[in-house]
N, C-alpha and C. Protein backbone atom coordinates (compact mmCIF):
# COMPACT_ATOMS: atom_id res chain seq x y z
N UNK A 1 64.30 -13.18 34.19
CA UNK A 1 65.15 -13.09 35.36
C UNK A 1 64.30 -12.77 36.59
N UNK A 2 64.48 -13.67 37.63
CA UNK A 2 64.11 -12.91 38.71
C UNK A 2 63.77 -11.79 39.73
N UNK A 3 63.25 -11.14 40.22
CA UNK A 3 63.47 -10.38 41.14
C UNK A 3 64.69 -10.48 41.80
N UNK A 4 65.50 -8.92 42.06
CA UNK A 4 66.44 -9.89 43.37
C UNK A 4 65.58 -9.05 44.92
N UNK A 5 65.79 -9.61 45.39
CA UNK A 5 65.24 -9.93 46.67
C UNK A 5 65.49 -8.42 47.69
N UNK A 6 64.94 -8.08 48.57
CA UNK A 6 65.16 -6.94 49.82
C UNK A 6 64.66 -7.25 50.88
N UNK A 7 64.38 -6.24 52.08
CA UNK A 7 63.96 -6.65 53.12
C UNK A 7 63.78 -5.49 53.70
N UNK A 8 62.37 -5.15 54.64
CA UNK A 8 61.96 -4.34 54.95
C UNK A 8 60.99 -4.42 56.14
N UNK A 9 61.51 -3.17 57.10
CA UNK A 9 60.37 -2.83 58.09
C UNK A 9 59.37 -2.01 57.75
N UNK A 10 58.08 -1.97 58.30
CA UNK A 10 57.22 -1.20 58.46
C UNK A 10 57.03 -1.04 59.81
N UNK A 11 57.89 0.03 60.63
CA UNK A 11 57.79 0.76 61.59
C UNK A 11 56.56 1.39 61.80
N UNK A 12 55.67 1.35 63.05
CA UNK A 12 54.78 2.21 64.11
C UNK A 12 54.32 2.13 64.83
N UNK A 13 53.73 3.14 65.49
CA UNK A 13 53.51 3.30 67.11
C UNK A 13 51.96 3.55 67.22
N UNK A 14 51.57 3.13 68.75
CA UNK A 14 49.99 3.43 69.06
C UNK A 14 50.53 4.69 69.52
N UNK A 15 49.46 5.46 68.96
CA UNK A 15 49.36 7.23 69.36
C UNK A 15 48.08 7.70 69.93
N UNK A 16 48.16 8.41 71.07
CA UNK A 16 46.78 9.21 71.31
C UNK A 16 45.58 9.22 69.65
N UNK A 17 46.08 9.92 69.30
CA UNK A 17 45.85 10.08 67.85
C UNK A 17 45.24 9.34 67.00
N UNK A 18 45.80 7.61 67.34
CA UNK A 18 45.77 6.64 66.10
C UNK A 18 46.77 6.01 66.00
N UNK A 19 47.08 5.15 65.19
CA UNK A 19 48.15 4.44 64.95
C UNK A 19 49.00 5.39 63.49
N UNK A 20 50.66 5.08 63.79
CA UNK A 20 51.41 5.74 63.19
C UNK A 20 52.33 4.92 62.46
N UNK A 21 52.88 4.91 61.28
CA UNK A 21 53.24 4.53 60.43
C UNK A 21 54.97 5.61 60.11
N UNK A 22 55.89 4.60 60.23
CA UNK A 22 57.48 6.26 59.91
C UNK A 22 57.44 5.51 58.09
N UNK A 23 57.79 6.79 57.61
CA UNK A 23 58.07 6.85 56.61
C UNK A 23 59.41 7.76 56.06
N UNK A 24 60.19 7.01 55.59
CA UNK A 24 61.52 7.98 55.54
C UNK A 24 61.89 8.06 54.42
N UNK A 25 62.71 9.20 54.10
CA UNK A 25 63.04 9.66 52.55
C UNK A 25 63.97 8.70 51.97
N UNK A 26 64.04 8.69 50.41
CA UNK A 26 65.30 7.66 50.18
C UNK A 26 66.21 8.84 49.77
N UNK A 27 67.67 7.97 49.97
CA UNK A 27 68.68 9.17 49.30
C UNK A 27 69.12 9.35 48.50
N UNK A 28 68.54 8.94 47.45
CA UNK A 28 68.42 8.74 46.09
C UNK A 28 67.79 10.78 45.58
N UNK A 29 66.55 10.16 45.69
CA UNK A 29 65.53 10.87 45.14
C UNK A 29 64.73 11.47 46.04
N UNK A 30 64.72 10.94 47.30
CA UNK A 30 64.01 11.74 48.37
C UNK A 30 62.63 11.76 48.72
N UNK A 31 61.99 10.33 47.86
CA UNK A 31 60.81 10.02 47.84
C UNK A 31 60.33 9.49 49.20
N UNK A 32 59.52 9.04 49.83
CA UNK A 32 59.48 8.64 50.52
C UNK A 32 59.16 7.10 50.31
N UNK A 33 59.97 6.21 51.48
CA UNK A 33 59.91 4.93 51.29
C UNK A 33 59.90 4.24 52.90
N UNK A 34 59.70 3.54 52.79
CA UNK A 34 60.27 2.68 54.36
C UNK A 34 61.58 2.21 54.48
N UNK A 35 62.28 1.88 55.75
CA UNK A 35 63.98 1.09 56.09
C UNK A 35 63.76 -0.18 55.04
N UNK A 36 64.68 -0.65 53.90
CA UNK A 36 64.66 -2.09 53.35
C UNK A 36 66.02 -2.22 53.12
N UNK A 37 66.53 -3.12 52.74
CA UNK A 37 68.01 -3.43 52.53
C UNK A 37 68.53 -4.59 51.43
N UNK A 38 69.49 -5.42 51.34
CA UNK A 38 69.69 -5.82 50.60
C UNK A 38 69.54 -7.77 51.53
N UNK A 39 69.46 -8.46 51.11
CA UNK A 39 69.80 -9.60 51.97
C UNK A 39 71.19 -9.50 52.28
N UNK A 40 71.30 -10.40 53.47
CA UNK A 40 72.48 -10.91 53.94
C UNK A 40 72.46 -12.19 54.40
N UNK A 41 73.57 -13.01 54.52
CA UNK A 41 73.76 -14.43 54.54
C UNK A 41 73.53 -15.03 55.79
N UNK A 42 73.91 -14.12 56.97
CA UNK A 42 73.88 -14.39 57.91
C UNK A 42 72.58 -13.78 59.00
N UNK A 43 71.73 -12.70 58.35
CA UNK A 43 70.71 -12.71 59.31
C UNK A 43 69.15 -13.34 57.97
N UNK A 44 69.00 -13.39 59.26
CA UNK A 44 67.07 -14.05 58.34
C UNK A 44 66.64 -12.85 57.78
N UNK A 45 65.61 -13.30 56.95
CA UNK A 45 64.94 -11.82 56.39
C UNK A 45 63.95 -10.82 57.68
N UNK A 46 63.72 -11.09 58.74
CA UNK A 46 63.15 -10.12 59.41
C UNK A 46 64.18 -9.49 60.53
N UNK A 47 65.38 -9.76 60.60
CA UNK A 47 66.10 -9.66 61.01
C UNK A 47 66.91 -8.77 60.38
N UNK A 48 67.48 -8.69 59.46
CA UNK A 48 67.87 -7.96 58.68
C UNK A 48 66.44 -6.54 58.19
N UNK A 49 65.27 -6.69 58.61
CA UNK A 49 64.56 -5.66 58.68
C UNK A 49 64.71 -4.65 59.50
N UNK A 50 64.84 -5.66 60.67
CA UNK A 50 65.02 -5.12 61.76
C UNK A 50 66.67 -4.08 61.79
N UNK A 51 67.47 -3.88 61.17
CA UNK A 51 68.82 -3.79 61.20
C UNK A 51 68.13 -2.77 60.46
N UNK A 52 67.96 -2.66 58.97
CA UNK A 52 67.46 -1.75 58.26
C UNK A 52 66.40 -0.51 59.10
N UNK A 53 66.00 -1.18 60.09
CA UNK A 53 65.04 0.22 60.85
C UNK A 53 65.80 0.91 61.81
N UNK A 54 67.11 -0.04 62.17
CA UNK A 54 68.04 0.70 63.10
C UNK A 54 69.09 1.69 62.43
N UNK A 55 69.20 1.33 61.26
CA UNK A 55 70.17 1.82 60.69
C UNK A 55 69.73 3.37 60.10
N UNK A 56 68.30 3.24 59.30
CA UNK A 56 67.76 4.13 58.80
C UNK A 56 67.12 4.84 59.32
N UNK A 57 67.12 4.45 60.81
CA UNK A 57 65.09 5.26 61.34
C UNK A 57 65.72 5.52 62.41
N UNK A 58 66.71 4.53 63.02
CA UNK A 58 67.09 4.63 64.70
C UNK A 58 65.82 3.99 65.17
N UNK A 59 65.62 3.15 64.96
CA UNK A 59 64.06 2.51 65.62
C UNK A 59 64.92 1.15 65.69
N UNK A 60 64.27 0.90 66.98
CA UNK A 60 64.38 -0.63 67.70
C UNK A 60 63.16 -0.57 68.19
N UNK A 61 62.58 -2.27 68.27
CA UNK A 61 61.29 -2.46 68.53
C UNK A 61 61.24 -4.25 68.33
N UNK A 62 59.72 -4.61 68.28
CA UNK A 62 59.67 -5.91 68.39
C UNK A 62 59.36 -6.03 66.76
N UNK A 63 59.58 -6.94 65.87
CA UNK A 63 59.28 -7.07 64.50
C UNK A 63 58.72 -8.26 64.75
N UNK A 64 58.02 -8.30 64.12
CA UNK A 64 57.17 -9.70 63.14
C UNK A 64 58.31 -10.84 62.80
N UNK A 65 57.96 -12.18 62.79
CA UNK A 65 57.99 -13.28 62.52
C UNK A 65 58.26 -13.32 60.78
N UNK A 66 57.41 -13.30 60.51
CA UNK A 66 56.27 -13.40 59.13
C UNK A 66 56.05 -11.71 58.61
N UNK A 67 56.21 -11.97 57.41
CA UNK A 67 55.97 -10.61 56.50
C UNK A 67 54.50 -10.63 56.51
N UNK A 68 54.10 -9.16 56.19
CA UNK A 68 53.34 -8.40 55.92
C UNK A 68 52.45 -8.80 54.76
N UNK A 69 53.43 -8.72 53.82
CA UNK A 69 53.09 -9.48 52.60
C UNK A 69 54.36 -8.65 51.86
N UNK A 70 54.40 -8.59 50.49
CA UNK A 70 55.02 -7.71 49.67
C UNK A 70 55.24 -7.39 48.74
N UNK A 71 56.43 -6.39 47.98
CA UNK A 71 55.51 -5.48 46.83
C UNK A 71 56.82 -5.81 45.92
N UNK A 72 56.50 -5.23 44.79
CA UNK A 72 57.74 -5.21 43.59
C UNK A 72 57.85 -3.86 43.27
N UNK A 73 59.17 -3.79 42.48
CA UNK A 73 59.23 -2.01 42.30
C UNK A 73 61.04 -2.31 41.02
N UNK A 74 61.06 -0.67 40.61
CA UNK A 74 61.89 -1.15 39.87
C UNK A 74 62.90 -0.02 40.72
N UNK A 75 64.39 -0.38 40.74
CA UNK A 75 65.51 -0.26 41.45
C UNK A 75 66.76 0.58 40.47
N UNK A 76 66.62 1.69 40.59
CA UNK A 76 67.83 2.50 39.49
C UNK A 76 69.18 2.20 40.31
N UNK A 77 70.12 1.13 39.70
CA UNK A 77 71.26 0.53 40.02
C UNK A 77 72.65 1.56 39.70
N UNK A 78 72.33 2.34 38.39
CA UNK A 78 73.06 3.27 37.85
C UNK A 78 72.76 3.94 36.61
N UNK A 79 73.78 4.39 36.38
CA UNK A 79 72.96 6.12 34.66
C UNK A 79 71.95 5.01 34.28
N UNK A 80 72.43 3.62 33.66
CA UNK A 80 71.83 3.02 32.73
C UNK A 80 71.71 1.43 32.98
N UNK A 81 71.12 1.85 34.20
CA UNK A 81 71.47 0.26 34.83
C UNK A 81 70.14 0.46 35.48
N UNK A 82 69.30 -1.01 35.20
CA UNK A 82 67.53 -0.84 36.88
C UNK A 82 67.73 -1.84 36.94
N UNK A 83 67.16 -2.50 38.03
CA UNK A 83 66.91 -4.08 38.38
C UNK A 83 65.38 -4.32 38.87
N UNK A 84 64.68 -4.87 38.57
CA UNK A 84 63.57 -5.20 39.31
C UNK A 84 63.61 -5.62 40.87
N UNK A 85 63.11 -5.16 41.65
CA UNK A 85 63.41 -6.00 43.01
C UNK A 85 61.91 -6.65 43.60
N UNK A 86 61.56 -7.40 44.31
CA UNK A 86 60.90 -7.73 45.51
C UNK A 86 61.39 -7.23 47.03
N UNK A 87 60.46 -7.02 47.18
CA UNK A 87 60.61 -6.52 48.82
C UNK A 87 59.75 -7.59 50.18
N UNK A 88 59.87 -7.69 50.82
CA UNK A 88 58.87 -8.33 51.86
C UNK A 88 59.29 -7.74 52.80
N UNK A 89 57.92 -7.32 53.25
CA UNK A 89 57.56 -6.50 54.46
C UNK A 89 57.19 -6.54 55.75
N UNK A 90 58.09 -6.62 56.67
CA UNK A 90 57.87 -7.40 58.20
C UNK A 90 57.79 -5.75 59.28
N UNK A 91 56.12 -5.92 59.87
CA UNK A 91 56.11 -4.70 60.78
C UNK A 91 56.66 -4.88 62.27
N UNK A 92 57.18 -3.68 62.35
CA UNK A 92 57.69 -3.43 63.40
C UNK A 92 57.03 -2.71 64.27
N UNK A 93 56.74 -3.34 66.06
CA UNK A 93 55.99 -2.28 66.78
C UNK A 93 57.42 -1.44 66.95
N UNK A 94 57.71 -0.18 67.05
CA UNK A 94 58.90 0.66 67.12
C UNK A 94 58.54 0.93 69.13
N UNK A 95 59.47 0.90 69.58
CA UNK A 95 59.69 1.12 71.38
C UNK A 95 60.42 2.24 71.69
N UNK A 96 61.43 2.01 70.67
CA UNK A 96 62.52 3.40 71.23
C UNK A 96 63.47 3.92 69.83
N UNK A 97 63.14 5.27 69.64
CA UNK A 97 64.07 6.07 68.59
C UNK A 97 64.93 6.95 69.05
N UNK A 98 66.71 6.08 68.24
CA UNK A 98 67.56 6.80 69.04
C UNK A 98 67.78 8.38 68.59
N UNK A 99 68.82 8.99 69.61
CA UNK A 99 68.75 10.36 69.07
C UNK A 99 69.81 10.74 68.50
N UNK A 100 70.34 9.91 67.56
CA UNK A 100 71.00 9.41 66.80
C UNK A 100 71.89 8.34 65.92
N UNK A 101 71.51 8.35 64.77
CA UNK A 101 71.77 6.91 63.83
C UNK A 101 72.79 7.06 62.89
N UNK A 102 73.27 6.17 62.23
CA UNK A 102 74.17 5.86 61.37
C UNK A 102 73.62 7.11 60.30
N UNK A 103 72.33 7.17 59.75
CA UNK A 103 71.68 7.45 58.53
C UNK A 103 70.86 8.71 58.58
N UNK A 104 71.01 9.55 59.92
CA UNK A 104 69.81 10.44 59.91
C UNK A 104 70.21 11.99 59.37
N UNK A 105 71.73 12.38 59.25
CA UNK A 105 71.93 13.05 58.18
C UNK A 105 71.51 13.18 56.66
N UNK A 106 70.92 11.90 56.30
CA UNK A 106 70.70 11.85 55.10
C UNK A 106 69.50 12.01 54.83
N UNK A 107 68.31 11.47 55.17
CA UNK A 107 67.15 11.18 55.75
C UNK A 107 66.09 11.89 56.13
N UNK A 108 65.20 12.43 55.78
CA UNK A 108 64.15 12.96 56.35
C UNK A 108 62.99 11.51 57.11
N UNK A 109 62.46 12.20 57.79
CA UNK A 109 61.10 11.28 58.33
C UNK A 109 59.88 11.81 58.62
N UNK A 110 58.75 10.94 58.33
CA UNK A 110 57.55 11.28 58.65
C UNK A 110 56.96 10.33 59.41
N UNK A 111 56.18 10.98 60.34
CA UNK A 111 55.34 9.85 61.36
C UNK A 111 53.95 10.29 61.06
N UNK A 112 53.00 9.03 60.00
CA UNK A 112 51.83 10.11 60.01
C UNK A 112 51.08 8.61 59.90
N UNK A 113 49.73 8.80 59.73
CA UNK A 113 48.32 7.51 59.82
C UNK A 113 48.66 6.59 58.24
N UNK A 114 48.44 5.39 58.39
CA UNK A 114 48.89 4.31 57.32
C UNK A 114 48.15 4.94 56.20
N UNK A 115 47.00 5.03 55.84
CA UNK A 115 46.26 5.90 54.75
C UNK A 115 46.94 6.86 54.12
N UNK A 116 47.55 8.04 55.52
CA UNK A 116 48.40 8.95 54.42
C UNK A 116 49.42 8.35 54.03
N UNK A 117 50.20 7.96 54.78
CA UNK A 117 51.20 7.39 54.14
C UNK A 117 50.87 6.43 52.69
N UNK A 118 50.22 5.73 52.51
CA UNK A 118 49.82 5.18 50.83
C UNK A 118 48.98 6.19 50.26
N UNK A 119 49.29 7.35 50.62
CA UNK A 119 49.06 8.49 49.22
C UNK A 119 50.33 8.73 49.11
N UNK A 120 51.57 9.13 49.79
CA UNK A 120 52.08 9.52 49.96
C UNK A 120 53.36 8.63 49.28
N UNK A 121 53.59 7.65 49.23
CA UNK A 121 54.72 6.56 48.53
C UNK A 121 54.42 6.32 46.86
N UNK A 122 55.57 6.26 46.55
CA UNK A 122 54.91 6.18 44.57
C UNK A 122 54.37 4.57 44.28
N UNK A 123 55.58 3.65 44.99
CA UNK A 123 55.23 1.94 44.91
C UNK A 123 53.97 1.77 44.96
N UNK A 124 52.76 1.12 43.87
CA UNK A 124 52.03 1.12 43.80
C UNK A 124 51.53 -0.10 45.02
N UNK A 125 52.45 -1.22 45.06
CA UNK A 125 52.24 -2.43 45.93
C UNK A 125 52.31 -1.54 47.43
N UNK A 126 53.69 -0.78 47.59
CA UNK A 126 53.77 -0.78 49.23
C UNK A 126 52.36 0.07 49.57
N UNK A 127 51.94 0.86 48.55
CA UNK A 127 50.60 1.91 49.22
C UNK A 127 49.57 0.56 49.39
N UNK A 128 49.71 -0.17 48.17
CA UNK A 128 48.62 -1.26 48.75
C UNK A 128 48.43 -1.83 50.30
N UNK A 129 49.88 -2.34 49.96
CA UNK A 129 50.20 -2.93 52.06
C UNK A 129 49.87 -1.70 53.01
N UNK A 130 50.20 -0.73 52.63
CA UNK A 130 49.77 0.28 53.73
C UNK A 130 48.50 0.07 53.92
N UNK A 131 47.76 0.99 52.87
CA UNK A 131 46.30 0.59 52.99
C UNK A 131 45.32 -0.68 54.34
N UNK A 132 46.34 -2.23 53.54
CA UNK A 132 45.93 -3.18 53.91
C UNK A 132 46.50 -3.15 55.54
N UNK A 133 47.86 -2.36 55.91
CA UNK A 133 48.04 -2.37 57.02
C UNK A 133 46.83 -1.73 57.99
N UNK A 134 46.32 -0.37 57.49
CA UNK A 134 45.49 0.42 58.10
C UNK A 134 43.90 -0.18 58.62
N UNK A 135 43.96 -0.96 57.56
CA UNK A 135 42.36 -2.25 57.30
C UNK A 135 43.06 -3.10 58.81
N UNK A 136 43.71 -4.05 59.01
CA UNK A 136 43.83 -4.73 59.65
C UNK A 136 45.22 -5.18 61.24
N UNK A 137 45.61 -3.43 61.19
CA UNK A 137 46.63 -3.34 61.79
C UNK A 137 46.11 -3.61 63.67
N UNK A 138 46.32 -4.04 64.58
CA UNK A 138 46.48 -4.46 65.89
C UNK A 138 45.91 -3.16 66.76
């Protein structure tokens, strides 16, 4: 069986600092993950990323065209239920975070350098893309 399919931003900002990477908790388990979602019929897949970073992060910004690349992971559906998923990963430069979202009751966030952040995520693929974001990010 296939993967079923998701969609995801990778939100961040140029910082005095360095470049920044948000990373937000899931509400599941509280791990940390990035905004992804489920498809929908009516927006494209970076589009629907983009929705996922508004929804989850309060971030609006310019997103990517074209994914990142992307990762696989396995998806606890219920007690006794997983699904395998795919994800593809479209970055987002982030412009403006509102000061309040649909999702930020639930939610923790971190704004920290792409490196930490892929210590910091369990998905063995998304730490990869991080990584690879940090190697070749703008």
């Amino acid at each position: 069986m296939p993967p079923l399919q998701q969609y995801a931003a990778l939100p961040y900002v140029e910082h005095p600092d360095g470049l920044l990477v948000l990373l937000i908790s899931s509400r599941d388990t509280g791990r940390w993950v990035i905004p992804k979602g489920w498809a929908k019929s009516k927006l494209t897949p970076s589009a629907l990323a983009a929705l996922e970073a508004r929804q989850e992060a309060g971030i609006t910004g310019d997103i990517a065209a074209e994914p990142l690349g992307s990762y696989d992971y396995t998806k606890r559906l219920h007690l006794l239920s997983w699904a395998r998923c795919r994800v593809d990963v479209f970055v987002l430069r982030a412009d403006v975070q509102a000061l309040d979202w649909k999702e930020k009751p639930a939610r923790r966030q971190l704004w920290c350098p792409p490196r930490h952040a892929a210590a910091l995520v369990k998905e063995a693929g998304l730490s990869a893309l991080l990584q690879r974001f940090a190697d070749t990010a703008p």
